[in-house]
C-alpha atoms as a PDB file:
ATOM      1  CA  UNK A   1     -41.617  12.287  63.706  1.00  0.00           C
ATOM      2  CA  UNK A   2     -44.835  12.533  65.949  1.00  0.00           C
ATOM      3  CA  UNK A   3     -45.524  12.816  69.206  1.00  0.00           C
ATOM      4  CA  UNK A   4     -45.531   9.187  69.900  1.00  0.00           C
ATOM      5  CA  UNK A   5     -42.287   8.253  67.943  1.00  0.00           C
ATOM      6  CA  UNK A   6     -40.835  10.407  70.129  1.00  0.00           C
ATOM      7  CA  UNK A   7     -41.733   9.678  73.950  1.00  0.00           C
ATOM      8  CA  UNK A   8     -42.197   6.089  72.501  1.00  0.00           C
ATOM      9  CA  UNK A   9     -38.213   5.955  72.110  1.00  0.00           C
ATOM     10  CA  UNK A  10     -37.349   8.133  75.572  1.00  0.00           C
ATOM     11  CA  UNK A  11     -39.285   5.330  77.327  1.00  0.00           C
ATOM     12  CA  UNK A  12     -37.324   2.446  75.635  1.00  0.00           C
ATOM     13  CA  UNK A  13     -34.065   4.158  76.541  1.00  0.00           C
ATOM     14  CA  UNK A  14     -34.948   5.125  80.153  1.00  0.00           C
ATOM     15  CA  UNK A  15     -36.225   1.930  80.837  1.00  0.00           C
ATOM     16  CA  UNK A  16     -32.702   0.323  79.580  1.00  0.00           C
ATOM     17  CA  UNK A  17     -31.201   2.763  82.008  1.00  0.00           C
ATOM     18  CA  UNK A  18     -33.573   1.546  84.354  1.00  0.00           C
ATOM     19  CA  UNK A  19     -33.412  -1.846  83.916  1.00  0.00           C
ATOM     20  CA  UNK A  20     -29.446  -1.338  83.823  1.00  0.00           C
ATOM     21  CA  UNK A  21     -29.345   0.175  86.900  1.00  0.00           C
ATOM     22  CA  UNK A  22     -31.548  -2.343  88.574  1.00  0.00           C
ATOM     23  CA  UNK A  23     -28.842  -4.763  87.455  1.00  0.00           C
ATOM     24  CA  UNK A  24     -25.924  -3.032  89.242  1.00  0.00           C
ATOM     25  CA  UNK A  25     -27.676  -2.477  92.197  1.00  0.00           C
ATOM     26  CA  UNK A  26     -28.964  -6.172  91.963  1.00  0.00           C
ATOM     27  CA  UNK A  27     -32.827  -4.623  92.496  1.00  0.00           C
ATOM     28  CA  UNK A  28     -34.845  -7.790  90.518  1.00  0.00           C
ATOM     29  CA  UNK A  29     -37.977  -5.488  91.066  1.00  0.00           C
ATOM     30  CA  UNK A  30     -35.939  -2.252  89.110  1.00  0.00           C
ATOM     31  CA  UNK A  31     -34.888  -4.658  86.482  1.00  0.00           C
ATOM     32  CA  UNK A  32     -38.756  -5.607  86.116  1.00  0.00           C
ATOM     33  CA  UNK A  33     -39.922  -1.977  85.663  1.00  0.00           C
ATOM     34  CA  UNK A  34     -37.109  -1.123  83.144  1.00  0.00           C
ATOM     35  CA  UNK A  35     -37.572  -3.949  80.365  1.00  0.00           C
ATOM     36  CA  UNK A  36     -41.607  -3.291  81.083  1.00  0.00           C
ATOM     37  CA  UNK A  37     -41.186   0.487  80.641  1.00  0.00           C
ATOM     38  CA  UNK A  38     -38.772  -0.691  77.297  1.00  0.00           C
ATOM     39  CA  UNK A  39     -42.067  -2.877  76.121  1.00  0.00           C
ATOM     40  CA  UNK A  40     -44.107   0.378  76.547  1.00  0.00           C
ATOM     41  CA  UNK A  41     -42.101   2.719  74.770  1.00  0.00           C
ATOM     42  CA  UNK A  42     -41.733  -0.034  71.827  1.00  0.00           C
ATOM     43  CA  UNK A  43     -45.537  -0.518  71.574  1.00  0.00           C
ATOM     44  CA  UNK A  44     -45.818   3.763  71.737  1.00  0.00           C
ATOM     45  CA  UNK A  45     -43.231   4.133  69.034  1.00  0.00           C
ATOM     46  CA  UNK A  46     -45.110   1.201  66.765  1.00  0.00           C
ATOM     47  CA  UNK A  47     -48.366   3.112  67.102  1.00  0.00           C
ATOM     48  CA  UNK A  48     -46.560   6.353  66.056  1.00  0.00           C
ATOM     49  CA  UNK A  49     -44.976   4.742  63.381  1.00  0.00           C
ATOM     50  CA  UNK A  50     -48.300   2.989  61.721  1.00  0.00           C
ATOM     51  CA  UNK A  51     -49.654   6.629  62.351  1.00  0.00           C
ATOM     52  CA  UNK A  52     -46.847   8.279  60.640  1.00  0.00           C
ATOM     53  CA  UNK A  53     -47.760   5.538  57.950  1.00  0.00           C
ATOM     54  CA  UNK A  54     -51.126   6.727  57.460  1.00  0.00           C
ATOM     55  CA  UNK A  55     -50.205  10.254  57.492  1.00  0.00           C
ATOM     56  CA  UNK A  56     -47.824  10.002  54.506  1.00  0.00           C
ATOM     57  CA  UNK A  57     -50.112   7.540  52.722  1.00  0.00           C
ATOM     58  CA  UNK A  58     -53.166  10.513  53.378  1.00  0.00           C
ATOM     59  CA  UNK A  59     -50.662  13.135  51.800  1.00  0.00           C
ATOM     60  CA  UNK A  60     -49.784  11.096  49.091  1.00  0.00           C
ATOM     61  CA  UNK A  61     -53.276  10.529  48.062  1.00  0.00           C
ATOM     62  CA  UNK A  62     -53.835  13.990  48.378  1.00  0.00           C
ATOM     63  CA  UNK A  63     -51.048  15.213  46.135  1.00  0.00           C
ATOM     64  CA  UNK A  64     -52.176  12.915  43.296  1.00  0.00           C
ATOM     65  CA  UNK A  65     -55.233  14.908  42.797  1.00  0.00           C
END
């Protein structure tokens, strides 16, 4: 995993905590900030994953040689 994998997913799950806790506390603007902070983390952990992608594809290439 890299570094964006990584605080890509601890955003998606604080922002469902977030957006969780909005609910309870019936806070529409909390609720907001969690599922946009979820959105964020998703988009983070997509760009780690295409780089994580490239990475192993690199190696590969590397190894064949």
């Amino acid at each position: 995993m890299n570094k964006n994998q990584i605080e890509g997913s601890v955003k998606d799950v604080t922002g469902k905590i977030q957006q969780k806790v909005g609910e309870a506390a019936g806070n529409t603007n909390q609720q907001v900030k969690g599922v946009t902070k979820q959105i964020e983390g998703k988009v983070q952990k997509a760009v780690g994953d295409i780089e994580q992608a490239v990475d192993d594809s690199v190696k590969r290439a590397r190894d064949k040689r």
